[in-house]
C-alpha atoms as a PDB file:
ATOM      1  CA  UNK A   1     -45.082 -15.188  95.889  1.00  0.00           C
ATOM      2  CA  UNK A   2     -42.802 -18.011  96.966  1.00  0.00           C
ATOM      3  CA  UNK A   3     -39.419 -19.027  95.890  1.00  0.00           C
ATOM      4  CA  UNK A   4     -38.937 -20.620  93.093  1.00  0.00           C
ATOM      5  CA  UNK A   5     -39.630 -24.889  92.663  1.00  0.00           C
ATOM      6  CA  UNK A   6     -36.594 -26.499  92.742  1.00  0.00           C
ATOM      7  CA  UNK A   7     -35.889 -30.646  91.815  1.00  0.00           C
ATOM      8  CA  UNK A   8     -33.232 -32.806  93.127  1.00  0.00           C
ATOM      9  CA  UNK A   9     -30.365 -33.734  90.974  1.00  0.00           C
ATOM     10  CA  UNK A  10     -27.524 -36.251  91.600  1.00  0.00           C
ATOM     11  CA  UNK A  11     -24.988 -36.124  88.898  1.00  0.00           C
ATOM     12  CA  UNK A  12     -21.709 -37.176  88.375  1.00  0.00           C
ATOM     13  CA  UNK A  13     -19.463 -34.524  86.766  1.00  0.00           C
ATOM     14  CA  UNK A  14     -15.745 -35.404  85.406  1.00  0.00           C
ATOM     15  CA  UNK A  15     -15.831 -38.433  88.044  1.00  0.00           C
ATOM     16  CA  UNK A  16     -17.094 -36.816  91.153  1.00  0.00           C
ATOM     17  CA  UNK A  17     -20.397 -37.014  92.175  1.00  0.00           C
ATOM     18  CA  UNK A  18     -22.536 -34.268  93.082  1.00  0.00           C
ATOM     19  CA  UNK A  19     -26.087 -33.689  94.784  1.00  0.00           C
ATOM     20  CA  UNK A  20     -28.088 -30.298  94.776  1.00  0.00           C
ATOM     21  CA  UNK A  21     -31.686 -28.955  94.261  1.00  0.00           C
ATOM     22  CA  UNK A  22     -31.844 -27.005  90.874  1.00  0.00           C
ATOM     23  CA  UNK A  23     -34.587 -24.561  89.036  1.00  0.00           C
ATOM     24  CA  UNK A  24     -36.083 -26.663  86.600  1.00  0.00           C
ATOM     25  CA  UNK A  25     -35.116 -24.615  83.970  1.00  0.00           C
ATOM     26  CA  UNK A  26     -30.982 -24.677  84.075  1.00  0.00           C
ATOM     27  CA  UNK A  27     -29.576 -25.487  81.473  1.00  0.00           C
ATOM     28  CA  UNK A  28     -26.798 -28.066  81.700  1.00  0.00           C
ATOM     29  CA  UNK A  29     -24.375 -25.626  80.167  1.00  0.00           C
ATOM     30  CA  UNK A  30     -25.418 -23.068  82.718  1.00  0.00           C
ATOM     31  CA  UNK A  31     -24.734 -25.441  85.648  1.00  0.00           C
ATOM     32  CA  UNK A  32     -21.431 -26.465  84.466  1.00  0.00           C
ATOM     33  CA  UNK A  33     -20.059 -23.110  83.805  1.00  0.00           C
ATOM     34  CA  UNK A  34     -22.169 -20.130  86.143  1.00  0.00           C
ATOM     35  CA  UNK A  35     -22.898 -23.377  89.161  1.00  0.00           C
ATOM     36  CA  UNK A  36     -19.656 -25.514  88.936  1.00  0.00           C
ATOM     37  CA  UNK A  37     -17.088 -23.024  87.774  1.00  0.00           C
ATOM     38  CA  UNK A  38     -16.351 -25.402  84.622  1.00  0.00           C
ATOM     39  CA  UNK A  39     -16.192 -22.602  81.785  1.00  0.00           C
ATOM     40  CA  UNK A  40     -14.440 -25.138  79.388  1.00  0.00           C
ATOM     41  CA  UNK A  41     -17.427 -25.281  78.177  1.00  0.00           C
ATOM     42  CA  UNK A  42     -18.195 -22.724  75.943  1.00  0.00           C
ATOM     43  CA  UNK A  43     -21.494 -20.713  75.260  1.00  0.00           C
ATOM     44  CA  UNK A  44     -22.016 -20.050  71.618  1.00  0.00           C
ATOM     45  CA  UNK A  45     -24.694 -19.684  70.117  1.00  0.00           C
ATOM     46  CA  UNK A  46     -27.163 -21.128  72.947  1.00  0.00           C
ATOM     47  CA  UNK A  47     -29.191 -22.781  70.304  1.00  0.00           C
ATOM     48  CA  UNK A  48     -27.445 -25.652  69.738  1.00  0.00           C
ATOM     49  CA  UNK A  49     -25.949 -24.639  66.210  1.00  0.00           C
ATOM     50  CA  UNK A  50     -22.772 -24.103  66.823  1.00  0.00           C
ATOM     51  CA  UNK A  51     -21.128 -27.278  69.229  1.00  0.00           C
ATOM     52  CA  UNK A  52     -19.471 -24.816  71.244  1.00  0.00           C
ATOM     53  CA  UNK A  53     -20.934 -26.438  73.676  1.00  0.00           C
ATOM     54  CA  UNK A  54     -21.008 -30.555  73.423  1.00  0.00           C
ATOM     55  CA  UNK A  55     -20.136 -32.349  76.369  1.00  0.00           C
ATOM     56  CA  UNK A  56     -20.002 -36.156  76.913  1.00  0.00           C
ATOM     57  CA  UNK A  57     -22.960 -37.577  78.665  1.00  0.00           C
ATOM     58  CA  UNK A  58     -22.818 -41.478  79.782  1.00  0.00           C
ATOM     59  CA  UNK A  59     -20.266 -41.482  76.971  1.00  0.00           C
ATOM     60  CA  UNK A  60     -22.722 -39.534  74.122  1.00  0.00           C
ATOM     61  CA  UNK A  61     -21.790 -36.034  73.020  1.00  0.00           C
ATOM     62  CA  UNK A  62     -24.833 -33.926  73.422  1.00  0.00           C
ATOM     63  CA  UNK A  63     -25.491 -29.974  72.962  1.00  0.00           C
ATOM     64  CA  UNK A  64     -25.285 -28.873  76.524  1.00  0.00           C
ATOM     65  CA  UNK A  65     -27.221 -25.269  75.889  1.00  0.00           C
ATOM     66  CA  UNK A  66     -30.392 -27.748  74.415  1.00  0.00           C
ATOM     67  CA  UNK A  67     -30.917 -30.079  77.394  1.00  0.00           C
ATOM     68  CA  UNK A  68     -31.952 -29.045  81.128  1.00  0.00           C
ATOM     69  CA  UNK A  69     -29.877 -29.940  83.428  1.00  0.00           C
ATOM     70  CA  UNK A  70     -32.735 -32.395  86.000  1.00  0.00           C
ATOM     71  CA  UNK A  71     -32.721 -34.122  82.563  1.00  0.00           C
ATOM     72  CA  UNK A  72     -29.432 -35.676  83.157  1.00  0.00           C
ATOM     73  CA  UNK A  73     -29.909 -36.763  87.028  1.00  0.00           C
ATOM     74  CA  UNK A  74     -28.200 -39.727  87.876  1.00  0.00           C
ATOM     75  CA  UNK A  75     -26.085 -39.246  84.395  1.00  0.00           C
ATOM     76  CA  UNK A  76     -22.039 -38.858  84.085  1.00  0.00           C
ATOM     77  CA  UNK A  77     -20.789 -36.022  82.268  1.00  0.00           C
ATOM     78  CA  UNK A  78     -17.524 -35.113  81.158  1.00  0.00           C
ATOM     79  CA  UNK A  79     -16.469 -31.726  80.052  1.00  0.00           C
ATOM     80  CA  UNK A  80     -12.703 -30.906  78.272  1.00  0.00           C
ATOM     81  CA  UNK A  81     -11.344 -30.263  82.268  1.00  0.00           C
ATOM     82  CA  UNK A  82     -11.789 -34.351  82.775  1.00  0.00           C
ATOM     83  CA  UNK A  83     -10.392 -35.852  79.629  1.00  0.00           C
ATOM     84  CA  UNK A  84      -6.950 -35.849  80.847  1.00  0.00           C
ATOM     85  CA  UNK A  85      -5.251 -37.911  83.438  1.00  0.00           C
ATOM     86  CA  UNK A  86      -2.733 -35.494  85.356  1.00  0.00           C
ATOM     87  CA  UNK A  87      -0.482 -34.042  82.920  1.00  0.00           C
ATOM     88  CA  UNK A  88      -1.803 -37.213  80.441  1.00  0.00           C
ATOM     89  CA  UNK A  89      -3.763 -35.469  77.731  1.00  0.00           C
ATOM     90  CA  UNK A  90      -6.762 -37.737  76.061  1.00  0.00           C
ATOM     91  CA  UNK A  91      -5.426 -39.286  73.208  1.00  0.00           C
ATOM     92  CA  UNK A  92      -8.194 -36.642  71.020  1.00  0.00           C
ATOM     93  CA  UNK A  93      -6.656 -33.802  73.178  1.00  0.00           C
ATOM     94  CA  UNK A  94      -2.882 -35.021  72.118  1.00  0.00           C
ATOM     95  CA  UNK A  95      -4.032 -35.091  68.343  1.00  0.00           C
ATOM     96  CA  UNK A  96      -5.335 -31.554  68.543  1.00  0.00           C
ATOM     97  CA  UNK A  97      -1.888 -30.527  69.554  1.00  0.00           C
ATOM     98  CA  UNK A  98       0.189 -32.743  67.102  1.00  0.00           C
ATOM     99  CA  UNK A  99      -2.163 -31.394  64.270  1.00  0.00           C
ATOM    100  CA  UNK A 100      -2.241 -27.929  65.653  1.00  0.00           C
ATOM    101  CA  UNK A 101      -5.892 -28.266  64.979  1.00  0.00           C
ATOM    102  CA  UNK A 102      -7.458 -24.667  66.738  1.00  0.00           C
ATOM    103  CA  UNK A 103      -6.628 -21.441  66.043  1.00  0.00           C
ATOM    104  CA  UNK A 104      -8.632 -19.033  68.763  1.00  0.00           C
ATOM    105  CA  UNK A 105      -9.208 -22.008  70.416  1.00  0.00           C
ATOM    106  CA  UNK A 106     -12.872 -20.928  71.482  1.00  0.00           C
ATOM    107  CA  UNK A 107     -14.649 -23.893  69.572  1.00  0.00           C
ATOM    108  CA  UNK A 108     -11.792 -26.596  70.860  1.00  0.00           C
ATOM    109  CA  UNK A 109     -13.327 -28.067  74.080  1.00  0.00           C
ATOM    110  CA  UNK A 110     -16.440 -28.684  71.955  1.00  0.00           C
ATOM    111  CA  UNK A 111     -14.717 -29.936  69.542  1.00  0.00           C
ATOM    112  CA  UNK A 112     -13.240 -32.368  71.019  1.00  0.00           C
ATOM    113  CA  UNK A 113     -16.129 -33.638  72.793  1.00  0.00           C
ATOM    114  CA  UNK A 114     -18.270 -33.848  69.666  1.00  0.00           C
ATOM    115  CA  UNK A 115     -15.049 -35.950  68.137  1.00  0.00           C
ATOM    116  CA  UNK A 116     -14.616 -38.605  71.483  1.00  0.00           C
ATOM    117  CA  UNK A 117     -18.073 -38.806  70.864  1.00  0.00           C
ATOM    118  CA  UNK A 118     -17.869 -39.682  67.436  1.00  0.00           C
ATOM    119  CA  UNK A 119     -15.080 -42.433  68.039  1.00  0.00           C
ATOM    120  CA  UNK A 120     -17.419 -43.844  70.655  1.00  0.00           C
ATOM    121  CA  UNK A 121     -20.214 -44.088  68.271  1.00  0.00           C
ATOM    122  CA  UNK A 122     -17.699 -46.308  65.558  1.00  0.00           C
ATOM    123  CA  UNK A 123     -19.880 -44.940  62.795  1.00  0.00           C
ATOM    124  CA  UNK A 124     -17.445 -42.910  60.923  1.00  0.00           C
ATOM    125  CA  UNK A 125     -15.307 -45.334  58.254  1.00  0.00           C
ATOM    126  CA  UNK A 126     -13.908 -42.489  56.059  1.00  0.00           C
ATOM    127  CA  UNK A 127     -13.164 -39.153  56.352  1.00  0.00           C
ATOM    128  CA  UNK A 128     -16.149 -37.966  54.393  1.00  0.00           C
ATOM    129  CA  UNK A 129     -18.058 -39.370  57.938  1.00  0.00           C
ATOM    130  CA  UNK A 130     -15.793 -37.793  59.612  1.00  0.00           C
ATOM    131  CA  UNK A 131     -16.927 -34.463  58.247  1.00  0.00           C
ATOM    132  CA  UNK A 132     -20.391 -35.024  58.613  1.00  0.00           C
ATOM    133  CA  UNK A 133     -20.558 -36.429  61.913  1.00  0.00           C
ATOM    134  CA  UNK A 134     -18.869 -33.508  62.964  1.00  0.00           C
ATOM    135  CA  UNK A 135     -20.619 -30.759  60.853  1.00  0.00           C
ATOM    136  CA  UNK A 136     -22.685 -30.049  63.827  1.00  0.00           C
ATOM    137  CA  UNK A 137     -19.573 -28.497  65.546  1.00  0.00           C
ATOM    138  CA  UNK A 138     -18.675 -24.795  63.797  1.00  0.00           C
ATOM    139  CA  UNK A 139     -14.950 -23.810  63.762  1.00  0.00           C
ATOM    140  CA  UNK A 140     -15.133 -19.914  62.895  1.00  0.00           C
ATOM    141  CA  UNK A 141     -11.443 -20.012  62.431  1.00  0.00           C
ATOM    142  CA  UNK A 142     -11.278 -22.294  59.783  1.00  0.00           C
ATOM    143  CA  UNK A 143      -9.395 -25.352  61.338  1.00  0.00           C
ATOM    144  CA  UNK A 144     -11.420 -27.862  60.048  1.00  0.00           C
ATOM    145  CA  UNK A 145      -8.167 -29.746  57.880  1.00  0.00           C
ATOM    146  CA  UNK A 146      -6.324 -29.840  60.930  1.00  0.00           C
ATOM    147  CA  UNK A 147      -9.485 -31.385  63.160  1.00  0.00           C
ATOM    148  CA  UNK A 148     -10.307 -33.389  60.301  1.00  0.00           C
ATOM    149  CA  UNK A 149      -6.732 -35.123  60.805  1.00  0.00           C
ATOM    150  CA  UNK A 150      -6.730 -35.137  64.135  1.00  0.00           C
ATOM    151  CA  UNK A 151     -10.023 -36.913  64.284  1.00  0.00           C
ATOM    152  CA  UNK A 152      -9.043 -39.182  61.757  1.00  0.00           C
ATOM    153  CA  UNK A 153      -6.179 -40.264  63.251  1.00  0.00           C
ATOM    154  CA  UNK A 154      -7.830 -41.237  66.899  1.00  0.00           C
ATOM    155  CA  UNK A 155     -10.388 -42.615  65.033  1.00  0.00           C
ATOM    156  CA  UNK A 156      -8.593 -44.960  62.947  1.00  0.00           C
ATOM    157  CA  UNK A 157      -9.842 -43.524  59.569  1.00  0.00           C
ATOM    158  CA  UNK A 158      -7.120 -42.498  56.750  1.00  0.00           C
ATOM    159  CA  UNK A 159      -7.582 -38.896  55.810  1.00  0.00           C
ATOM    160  CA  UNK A 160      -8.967 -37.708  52.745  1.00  0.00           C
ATOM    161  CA  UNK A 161      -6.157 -34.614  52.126  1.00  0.00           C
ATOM    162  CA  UNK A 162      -7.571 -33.524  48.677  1.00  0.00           C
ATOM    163  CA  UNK A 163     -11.007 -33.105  50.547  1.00  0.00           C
ATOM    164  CA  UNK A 164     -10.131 -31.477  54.392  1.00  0.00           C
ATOM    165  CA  UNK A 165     -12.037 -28.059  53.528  1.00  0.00           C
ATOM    166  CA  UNK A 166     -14.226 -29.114  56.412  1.00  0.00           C
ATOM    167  CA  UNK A 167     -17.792 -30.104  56.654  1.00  0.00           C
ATOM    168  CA  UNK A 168     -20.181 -28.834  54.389  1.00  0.00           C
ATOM    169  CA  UNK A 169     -22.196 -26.244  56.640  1.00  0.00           C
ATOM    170  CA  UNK A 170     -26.104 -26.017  55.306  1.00  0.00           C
ATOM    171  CA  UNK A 171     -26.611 -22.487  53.251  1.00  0.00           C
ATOM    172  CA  UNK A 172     -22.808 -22.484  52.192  1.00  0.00           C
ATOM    173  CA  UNK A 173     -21.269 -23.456  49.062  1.00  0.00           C
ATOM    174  CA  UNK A 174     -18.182 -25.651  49.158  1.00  0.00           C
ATOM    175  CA  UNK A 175     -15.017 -23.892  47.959  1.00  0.00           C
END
């Protein structure tokens, strides 16, 4: 028995780019965090029901657990480690902070992926959109008024503070 088929793959990770032969079956989250030593990204539920792990692809937030990773040659992905510039946090990154918007802080970098994503997209014009274009993204802790502001606020859209329970998660009941 012979070693296992492996594919080419160029991709361009937080601005560098880089070139390899992969298993077919690696995950992008698995070649970001056990390949490339980029464990920002977090491994949740590795189903793609929790966000834990959304990373930016050409600019799209994706689950990173649900796509292979030869399905993203020649793509650009950017994990939490390349949002900033130096000691310049990402605009998203700075609202997290000012908003104090994690608590464990496990969910974050997915987080605030999922919610550049979103402000790339322009699709959210309330916060109610806000909350359901990020409902895909589970905060265990409970953050979600604080990422609900912080969202809001780098996305231009006024915050709906009688409403910031978080997103409505199917097979719960809103409080």
């Amino acid at each position: 028995m012979g070693a296992p088929a492996r594919c080419p793959l160029t991709i361009t990770v937080n601005g560098q780019q880089h070139t390899m032969d992969i298993e077919a079956w690696v995950t992008l989250l698995d070649l970001l965090r056990e390949r490339m030593g980029l464990t920002g990204t977090k491994k949740g539920c590795d189903h793609g029901q929790c966000g834990a792990c959304t990373v930016l692809v050409d600019g799209r937030r994706i689950n990173s657990c649900l796509t292979l990773a030869v399905m993203n040659d020649g793509r650009e992905v950017t994990t939490i480690e390349g949002l900033a510039q130096g000691d310049t946090l990402h605009p998203m990154q700075q609202a997290f902070v000012e908003h104090d918007a994690f608590q464990c802080g496990y969910c974050t970098p997915g987080q605030i992926c999922s919610a550049i994503g979103l402000v790339n997209e322009g699709r959210a014009k309330c916060s109610a959109e806000v909350r359901e274009l990020m409902s895909g993204n589970i905060c265990r802790c409970g953050a979600y008024p604080q990422i609900l502001r912080a969202v809001s606020q780098v996305a231009g859209v006024p915050a709906d503070s009688e409403n910031a329970e978080g997103p409505v998660i199917i097979g719960t009941v809103p409080a």
